[in-house]
N, C-alpha and C. Protein backbone atom coordinates (compact mmCIF):
# COMPACT_ATOMS: atom_id res chain seq x y z
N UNK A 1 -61.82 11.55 10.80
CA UNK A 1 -62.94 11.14 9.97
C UNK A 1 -63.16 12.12 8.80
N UNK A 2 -62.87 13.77 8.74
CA UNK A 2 -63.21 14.48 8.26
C UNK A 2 -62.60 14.86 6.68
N UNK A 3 -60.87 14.29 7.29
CA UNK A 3 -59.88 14.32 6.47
C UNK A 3 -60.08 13.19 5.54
N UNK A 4 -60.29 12.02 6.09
CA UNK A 4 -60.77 10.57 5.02
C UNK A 4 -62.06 11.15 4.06
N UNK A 5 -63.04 11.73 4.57
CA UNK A 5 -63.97 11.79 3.45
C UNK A 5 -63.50 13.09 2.78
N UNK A 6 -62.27 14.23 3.39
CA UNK A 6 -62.04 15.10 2.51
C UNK A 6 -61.23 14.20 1.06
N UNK A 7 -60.48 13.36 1.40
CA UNK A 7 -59.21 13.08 0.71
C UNK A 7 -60.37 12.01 -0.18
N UNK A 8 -61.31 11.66 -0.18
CA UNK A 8 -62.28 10.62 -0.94
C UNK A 8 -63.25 11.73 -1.66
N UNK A 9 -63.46 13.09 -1.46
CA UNK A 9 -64.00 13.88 -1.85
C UNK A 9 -63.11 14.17 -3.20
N UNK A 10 -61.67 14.94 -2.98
CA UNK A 10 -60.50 15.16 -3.77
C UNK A 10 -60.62 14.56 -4.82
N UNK A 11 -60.19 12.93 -4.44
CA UNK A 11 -60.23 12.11 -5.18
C UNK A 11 -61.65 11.97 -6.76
N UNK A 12 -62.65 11.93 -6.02
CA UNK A 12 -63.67 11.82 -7.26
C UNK A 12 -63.74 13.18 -7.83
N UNK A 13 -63.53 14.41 -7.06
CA UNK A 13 -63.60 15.53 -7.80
C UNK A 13 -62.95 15.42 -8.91
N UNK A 14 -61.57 15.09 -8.46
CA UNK A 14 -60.43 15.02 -9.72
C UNK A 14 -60.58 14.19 -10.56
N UNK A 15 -61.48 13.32 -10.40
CA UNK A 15 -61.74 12.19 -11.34
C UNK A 15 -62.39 12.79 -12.57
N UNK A 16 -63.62 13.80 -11.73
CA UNK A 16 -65.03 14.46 -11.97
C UNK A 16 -64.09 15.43 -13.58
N UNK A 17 -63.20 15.97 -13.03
CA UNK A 17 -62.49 17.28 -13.63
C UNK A 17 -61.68 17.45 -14.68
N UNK A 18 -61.18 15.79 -14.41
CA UNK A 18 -60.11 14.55 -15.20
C UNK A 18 -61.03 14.74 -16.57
N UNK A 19 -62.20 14.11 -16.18
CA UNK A 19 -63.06 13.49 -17.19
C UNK A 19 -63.74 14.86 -18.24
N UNK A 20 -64.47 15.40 -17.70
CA UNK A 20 -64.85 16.76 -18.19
C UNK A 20 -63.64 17.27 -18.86
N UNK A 21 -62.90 17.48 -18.76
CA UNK A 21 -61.49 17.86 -19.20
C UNK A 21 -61.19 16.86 -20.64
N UNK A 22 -60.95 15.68 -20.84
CA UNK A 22 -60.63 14.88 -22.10
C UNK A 22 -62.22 15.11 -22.79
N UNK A 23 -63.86 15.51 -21.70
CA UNK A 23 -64.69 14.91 -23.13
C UNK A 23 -64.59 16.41 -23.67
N UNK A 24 -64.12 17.30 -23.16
CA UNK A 24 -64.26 18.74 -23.53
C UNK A 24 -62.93 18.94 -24.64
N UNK A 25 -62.14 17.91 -25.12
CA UNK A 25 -60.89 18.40 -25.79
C UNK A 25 -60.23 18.92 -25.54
N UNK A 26 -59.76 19.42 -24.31
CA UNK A 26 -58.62 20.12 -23.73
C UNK A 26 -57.63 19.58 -23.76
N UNK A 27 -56.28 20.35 -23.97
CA UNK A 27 -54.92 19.85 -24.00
C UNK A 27 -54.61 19.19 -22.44
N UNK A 28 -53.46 18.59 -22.20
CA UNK A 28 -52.61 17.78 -21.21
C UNK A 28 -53.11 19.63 -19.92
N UNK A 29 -52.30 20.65 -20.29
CA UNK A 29 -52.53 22.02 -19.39
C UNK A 29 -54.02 22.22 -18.97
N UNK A 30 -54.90 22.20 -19.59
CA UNK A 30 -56.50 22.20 -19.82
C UNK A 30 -57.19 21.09 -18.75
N UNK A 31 -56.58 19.61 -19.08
CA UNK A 31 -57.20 18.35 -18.40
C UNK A 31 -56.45 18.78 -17.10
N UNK A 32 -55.42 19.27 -16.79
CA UNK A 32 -55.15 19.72 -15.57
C UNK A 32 -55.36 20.28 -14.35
N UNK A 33 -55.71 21.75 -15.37
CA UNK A 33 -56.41 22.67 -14.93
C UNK A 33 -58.37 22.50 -14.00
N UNK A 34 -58.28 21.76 -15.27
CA UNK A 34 -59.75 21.17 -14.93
C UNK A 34 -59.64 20.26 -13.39
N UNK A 35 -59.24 18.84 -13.64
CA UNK A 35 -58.86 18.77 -12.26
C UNK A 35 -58.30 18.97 -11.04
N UNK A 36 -57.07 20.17 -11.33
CA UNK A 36 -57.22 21.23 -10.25
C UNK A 36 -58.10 21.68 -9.80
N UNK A 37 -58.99 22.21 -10.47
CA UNK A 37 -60.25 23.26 -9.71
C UNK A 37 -60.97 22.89 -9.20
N UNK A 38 -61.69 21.50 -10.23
CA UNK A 38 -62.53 20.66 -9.89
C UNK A 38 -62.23 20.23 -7.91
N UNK A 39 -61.14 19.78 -7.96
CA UNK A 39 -61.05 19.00 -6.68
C UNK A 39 -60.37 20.16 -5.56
N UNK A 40 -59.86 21.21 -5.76
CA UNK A 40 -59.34 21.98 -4.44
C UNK A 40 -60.11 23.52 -4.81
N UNK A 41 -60.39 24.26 -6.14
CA UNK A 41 -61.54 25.32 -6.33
C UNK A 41 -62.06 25.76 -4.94
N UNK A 42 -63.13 25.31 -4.70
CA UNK A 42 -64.01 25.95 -3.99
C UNK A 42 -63.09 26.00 -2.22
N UNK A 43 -62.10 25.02 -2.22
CA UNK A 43 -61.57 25.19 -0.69
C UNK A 43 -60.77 26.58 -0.75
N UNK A 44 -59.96 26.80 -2.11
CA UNK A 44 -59.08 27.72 -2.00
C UNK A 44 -59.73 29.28 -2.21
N UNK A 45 -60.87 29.45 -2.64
CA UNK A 45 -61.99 30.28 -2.09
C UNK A 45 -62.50 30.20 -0.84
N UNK A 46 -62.82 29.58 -0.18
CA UNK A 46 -63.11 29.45 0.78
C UNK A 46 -62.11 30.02 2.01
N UNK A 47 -61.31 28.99 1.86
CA UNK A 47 -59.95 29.98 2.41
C UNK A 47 -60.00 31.47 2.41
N UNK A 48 -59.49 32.12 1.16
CA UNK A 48 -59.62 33.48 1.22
C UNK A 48 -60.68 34.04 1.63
N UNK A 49 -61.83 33.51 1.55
CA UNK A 49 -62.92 34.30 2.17
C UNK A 49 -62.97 34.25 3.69
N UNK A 50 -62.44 33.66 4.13
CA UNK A 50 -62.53 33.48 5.31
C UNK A 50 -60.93 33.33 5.86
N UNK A 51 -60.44 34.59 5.55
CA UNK A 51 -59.24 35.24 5.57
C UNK A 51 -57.88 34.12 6.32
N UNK A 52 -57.89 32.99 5.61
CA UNK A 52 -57.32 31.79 5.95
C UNK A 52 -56.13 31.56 5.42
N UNK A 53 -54.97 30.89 6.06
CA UNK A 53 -53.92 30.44 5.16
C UNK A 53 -54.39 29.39 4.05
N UNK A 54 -54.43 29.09 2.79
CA UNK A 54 -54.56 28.29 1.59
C UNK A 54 -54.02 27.14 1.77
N UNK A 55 -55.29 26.07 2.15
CA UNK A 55 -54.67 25.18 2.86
C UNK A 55 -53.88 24.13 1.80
N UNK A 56 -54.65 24.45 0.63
CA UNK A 56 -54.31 23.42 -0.67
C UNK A 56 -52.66 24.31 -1.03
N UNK A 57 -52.69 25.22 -0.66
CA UNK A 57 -50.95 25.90 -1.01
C UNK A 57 -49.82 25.86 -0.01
N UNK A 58 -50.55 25.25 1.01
CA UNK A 58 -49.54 25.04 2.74
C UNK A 58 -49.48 23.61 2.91
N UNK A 59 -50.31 22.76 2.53
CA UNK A 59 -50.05 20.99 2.27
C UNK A 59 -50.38 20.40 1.61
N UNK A 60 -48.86 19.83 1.43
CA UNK A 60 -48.90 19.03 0.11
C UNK A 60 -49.83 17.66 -0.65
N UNK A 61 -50.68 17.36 0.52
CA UNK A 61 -51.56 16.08 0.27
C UNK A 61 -52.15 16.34 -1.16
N UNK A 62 -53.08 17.54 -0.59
CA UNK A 62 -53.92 17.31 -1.94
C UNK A 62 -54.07 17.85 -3.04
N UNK A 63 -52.83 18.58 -3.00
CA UNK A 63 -52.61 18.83 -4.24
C UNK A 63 -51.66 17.20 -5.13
N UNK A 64 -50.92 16.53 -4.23
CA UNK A 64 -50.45 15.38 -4.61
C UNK A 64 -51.71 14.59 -5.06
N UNK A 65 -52.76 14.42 -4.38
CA UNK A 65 -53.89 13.36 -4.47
C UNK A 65 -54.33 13.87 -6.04
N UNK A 66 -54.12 14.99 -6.37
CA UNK A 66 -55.06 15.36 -7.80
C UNK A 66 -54.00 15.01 -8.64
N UNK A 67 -53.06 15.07 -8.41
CA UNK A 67 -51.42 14.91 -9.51
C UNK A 67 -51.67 13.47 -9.86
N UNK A 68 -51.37 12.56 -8.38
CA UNK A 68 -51.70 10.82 -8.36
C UNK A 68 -53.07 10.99 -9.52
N UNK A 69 -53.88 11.15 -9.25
CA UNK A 69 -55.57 11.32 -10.00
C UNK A 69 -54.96 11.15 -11.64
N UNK A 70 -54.32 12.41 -11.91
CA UNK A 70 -54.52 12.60 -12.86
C UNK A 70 -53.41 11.47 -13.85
N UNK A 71 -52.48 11.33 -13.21
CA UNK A 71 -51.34 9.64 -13.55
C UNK A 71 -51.84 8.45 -14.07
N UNK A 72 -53.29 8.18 -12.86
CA UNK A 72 -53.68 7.05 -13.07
C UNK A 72 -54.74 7.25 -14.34
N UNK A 73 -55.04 8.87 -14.42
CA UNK A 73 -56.73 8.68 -15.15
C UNK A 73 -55.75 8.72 -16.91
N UNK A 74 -54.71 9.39 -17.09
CA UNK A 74 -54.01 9.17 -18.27
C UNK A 74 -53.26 7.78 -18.25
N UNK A 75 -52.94 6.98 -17.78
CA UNK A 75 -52.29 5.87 -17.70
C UNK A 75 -53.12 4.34 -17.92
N UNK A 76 -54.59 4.85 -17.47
CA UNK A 76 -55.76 3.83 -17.03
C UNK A 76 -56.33 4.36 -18.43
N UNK A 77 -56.64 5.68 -18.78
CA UNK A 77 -57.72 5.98 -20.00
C UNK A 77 -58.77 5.64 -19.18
N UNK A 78 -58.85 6.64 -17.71
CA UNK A 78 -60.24 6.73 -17.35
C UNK A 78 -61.16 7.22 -17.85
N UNK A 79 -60.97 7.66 -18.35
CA UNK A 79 -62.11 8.75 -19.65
C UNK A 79 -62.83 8.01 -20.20
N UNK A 80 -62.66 6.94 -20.75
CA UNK A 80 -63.06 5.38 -21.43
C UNK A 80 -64.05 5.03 -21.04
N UNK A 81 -64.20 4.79 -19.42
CA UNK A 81 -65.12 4.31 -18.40
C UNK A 81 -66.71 5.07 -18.17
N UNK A 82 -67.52 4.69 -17.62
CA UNK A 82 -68.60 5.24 -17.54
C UNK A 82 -68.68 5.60 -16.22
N UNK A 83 -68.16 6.87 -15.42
CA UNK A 83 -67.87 6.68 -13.77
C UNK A 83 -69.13 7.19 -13.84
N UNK A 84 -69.52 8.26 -14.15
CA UNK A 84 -70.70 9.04 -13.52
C UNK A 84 -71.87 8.36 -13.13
N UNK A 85 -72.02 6.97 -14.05
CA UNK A 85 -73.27 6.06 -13.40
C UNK A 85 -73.04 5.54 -12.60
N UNK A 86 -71.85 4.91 -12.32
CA UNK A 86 -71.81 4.06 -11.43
C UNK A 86 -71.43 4.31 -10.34
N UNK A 87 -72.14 3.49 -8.85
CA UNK A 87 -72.46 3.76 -7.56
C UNK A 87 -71.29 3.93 -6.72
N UNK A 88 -70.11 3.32 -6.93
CA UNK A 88 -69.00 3.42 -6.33
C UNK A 88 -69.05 5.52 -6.59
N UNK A 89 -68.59 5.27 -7.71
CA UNK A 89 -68.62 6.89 -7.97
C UNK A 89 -69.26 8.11 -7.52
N UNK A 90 -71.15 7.72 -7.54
CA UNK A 90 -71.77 8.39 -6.66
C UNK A 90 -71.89 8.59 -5.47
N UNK A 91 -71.38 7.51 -4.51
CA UNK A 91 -71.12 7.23 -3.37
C UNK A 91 -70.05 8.44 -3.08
N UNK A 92 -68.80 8.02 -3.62
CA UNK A 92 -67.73 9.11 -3.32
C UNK A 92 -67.99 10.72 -3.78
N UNK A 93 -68.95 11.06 -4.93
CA UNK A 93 -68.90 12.10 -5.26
C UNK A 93 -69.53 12.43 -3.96
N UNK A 94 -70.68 11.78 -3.46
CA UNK A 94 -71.71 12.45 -2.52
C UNK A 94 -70.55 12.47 -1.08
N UNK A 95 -69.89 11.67 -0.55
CA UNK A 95 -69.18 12.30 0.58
C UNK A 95 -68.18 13.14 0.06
N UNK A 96 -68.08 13.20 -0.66
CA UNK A 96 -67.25 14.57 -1.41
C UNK A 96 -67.89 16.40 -1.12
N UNK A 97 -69.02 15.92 -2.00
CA UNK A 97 -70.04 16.94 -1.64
C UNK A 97 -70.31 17.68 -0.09
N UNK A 98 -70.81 16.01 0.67
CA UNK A 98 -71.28 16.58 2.21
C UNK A 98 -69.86 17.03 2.57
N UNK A 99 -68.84 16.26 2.48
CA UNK A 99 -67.47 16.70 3.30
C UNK A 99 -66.86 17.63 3.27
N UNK A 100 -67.02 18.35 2.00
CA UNK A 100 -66.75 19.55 1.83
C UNK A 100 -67.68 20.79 2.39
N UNK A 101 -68.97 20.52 2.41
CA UNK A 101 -69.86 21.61 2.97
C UNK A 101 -69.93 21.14 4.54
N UNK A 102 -69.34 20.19 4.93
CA UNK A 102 -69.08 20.25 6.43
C UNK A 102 -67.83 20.96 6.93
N UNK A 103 -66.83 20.74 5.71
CA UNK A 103 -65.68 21.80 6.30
C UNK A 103 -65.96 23.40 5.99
N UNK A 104 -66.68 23.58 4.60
CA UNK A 104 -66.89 24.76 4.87
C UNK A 104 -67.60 25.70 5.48
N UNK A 105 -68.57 24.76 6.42
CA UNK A 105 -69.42 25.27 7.38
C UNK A 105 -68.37 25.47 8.69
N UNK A 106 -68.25 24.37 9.10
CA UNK A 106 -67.44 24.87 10.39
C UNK A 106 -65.96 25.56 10.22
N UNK A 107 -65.53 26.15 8.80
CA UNK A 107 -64.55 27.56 8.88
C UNK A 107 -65.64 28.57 8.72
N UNK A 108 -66.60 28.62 8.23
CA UNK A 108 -67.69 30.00 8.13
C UNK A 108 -68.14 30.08 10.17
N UNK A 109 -68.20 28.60 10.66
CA UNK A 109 -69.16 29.44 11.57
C UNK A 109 -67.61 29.68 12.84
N UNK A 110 -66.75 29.15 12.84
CA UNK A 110 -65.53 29.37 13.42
C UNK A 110 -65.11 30.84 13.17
N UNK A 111 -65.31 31.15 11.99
CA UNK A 111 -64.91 32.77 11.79
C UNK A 111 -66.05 33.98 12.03
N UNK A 112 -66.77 33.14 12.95
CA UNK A 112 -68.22 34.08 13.09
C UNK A 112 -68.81 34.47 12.37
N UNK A 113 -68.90 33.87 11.24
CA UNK A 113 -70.45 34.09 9.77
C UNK A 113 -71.60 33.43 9.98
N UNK A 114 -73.04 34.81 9.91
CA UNK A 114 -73.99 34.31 10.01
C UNK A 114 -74.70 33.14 9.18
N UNK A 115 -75.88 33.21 9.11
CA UNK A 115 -76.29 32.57 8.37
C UNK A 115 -75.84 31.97 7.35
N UNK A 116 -75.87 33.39 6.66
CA UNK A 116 -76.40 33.32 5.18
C UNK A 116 -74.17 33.37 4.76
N UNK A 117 -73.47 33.41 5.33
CA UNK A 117 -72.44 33.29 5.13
C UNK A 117 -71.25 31.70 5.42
N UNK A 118 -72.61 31.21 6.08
CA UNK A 118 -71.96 29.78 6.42
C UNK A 118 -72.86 29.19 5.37
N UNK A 119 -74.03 29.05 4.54
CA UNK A 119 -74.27 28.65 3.64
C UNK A 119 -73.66 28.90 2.55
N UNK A 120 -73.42 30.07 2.20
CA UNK A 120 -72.72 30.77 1.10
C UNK A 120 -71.18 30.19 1.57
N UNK A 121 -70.29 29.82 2.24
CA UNK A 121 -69.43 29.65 2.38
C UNK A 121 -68.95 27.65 2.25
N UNK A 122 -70.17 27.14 3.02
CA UNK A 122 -70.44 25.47 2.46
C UNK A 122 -70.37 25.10 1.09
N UNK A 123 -71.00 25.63 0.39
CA UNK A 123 -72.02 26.19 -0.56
C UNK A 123 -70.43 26.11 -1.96
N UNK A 124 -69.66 27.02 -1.75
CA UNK A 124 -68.69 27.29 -2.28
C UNK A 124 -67.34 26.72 -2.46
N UNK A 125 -67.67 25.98 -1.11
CA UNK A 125 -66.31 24.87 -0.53
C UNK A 125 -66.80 23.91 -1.77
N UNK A 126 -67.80 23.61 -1.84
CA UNK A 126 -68.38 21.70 -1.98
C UNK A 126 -68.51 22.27 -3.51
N UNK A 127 -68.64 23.38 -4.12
CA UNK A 127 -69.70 23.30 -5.73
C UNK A 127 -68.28 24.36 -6.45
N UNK A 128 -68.06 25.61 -5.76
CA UNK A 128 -67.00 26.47 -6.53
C UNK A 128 -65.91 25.96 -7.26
N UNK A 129 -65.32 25.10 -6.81
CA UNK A 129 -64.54 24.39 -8.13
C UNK A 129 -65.51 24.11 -9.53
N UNK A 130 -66.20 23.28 -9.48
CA UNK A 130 -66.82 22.35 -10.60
C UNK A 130 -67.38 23.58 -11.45
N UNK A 131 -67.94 24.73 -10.68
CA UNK A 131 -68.52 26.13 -11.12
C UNK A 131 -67.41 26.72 -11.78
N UNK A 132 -66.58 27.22 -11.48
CA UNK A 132 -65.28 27.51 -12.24
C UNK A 132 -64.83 26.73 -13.56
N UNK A 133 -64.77 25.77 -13.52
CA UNK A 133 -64.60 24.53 -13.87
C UNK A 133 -65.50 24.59 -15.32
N UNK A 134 -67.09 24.62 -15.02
CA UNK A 134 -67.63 24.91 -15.94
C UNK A 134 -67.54 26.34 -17.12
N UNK A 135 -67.09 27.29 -16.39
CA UNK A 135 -67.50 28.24 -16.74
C UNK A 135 -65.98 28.83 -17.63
N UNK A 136 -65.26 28.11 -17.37
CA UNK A 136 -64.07 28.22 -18.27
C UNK A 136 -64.05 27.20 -19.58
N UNK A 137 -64.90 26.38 -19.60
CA UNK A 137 -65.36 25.70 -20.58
C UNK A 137 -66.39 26.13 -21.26
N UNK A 138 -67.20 27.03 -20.80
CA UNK A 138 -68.03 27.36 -21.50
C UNK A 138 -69.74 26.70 -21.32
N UNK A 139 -69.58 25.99 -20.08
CA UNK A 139 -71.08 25.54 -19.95
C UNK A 139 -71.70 26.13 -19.06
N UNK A 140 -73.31 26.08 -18.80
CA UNK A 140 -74.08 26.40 -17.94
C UNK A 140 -73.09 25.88 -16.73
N UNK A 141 -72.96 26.30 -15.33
CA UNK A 141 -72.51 25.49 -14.18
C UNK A 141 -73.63 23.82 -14.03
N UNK A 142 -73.28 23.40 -13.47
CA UNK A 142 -74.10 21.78 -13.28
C UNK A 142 -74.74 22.37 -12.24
N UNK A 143 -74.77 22.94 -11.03
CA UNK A 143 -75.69 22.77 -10.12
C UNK A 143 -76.50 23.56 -10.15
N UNK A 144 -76.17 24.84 -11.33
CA UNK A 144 -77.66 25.40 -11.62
C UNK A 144 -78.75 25.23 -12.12
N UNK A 145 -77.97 23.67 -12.93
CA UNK A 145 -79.53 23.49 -13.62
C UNK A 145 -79.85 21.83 -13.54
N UNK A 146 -79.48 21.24 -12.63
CA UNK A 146 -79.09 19.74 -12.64
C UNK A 146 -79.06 19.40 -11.22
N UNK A 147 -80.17 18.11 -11.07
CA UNK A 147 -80.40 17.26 -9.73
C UNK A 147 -80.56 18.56 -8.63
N UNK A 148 -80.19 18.11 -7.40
CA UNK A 148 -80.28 18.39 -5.99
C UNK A 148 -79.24 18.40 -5.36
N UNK A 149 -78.28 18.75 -6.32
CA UNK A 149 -76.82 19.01 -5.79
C UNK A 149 -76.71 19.81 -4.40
N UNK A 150 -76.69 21.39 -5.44
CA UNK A 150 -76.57 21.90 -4.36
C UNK A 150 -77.58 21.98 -3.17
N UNK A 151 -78.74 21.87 -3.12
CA UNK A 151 -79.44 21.99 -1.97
C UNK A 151 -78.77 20.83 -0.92
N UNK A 152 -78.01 20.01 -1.21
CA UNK A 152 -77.54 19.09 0.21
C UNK A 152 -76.75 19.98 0.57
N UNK A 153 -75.79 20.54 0.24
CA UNK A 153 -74.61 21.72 0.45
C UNK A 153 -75.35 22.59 1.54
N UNK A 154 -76.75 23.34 1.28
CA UNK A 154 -77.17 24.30 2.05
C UNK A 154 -77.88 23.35 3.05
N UNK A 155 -78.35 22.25 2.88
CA UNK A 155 -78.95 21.46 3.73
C UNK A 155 -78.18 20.98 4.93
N UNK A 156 -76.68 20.43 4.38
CA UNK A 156 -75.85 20.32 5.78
C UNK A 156 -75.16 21.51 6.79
N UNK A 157 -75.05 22.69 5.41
CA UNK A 157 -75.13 23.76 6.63
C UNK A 157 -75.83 24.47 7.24
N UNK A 158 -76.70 24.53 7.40
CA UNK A 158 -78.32 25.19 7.91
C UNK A 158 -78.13 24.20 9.09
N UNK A 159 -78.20 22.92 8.86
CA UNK A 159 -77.73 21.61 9.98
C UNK A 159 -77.34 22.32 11.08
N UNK A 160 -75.83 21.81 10.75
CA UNK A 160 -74.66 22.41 11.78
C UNK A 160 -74.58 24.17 12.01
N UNK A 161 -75.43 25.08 11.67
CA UNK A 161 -75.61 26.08 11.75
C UNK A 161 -76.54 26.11 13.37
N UNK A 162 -77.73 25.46 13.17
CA UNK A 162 -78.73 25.70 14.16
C UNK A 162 -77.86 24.50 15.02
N UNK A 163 -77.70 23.34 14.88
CA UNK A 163 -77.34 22.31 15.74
C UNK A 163 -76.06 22.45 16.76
N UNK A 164 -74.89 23.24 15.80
CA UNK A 164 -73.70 23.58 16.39
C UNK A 164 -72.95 22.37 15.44
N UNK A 165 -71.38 22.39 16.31
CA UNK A 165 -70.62 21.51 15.55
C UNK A 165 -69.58 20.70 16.84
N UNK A 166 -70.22 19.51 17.05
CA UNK A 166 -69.71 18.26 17.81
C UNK A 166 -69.28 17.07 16.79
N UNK A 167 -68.21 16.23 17.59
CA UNK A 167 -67.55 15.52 16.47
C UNK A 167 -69.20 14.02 16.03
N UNK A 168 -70.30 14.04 16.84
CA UNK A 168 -71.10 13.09 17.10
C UNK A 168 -72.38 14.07 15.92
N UNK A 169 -72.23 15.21 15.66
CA UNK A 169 -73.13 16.12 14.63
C UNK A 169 -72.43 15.61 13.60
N UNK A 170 -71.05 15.80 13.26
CA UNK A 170 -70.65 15.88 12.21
C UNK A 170 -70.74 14.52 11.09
N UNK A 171 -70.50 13.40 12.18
CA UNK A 171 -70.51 12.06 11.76
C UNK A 171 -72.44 11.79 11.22
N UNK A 172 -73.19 12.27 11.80
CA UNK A 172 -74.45 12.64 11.74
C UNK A 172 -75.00 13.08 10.60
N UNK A 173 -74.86 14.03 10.36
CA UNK A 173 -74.94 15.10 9.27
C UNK A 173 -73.94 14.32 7.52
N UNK A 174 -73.07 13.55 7.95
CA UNK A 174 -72.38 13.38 6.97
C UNK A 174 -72.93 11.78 6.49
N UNK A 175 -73.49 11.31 7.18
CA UNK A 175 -74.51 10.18 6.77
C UNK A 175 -75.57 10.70 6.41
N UNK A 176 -76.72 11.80 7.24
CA UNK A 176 -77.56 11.99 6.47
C UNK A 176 -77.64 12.72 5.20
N UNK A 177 -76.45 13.52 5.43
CA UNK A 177 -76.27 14.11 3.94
C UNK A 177 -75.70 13.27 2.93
N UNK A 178 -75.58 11.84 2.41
CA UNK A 178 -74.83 11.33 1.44
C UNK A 178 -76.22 10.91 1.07
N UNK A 179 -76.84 9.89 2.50
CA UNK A 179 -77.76 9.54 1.79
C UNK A 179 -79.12 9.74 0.83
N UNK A 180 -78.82 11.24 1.42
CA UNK A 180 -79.82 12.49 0.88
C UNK A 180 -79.77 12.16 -0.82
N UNK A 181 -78.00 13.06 -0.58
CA UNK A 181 -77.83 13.34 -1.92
C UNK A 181 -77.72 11.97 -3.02
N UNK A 182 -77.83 10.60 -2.38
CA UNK A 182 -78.37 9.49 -3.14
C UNK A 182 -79.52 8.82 -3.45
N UNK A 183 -80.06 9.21 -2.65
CA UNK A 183 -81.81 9.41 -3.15
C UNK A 183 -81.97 10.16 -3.88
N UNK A 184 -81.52 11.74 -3.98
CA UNK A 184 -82.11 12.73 -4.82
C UNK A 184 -81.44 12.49 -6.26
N UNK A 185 -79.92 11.20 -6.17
CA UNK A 185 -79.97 11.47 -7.77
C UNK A 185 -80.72 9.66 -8.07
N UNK A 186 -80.84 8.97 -7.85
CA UNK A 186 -81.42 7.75 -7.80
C UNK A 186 -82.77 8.14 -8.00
N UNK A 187 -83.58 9.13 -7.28
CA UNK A 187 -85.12 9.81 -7.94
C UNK A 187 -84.91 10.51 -8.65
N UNK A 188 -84.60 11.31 -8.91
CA UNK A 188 -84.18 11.92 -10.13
C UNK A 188 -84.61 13.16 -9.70
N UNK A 189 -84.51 13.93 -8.20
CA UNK A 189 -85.04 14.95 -7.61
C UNK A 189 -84.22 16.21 -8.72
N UNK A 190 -85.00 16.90 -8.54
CA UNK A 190 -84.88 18.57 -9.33
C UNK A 190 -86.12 19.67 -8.64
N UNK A 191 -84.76 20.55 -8.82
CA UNK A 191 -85.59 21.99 -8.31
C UNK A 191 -86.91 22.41 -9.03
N UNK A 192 -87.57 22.87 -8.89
CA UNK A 192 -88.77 23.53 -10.10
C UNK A 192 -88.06 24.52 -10.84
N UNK A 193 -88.13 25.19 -12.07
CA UNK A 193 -87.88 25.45 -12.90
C UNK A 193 -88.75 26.32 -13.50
N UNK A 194 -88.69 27.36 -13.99
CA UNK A 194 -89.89 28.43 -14.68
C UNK A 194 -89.50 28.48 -16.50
């Protein structure tokens, strides 16, 4: 189950990274780059932090899934399209999101990290690409200043932190966290702000 919403996560990231990448003017290396990070970033941090073999550098899936991504999004002129509104899209970004802060919770709490290291480690899985991502472009990151992103990230691991991690939590947690994070962009939820 975990691997389907990882590989549906991948997928819109790279879409996410694809796109940011052509509206930002980046060359063919650039739109690449971008959806590299975008979609495997924060796992391949994650990894190292949690002194792991690199799972995106040991199998070949998904780094293939962002290659496929990027074929169809130059071939299709996904760039063209309006994904970010539309629900198919949000749907997948959001099990993207939870699926990733469910894997990076249960390698933080598998490697015995407290708290504040299985959040920080969710946290990084699900957002550290797109953060990178931004910041080599030159923008504010998106989840620092935009929707209720990240708080589902810390929300599903705080979850499975106190709850533990059963395959009947996970399926749990990964419904309530999509639907979270589709309410909060459908309301138009945001942090307070000073």
């Amino acid at each position: 189950m975990l691997e389907i919403t990882d590989i549906i996560g991948i997928i819109a990231f790279a879409i996410s990274g694809f796109i940011v990448g052509v509206r930002n003017r980046l060359d063919l290396l650039g739109i690449t780059i971008s959806a590299f990070l975008t979609a495997l970033g924060g796992g391949i941090i994650r990894d190292v932090l949690a002194d792991r073999h690199i799972y995106s550098f040991t199998d070949i899936i998904p780094g293939s899934i962002v290659l496929g991504v990027l074929i169809v999004g130059i071939y299709f002129k996904l760039h063209e399209y309006d994904f970010e509104n539309k629900d198919l899209f949000l749907i997948s970004d959001s099990i993207g999101l939870v699926s990733f802060s469910i894997s990076g919770s249960i390698v933080a709490i598998n490697s015995g990290f407290n708290i504040y290291g299985v959040v920080f480690l969710a946290l990084i899985t699900a957002v550290g690409g797109g953060m990178i991502r931004d910041i080599l472009i030159n923008k504010i990151p998106f989840i620092l200043k935009e929707n209720f992103y990240g708080s589902v990230s810390i929300f599903v691991s705080v979850f499975l932190y106190v709850f533990g991690i059963s395959d009947q939590m996970i399926i749990l947690i990964l419904i309530i966290g999509v639907i979270i994070r589709i309410i909060a962009h459908k309301k138009n939820w945001k942090l307070p702000t000073f």
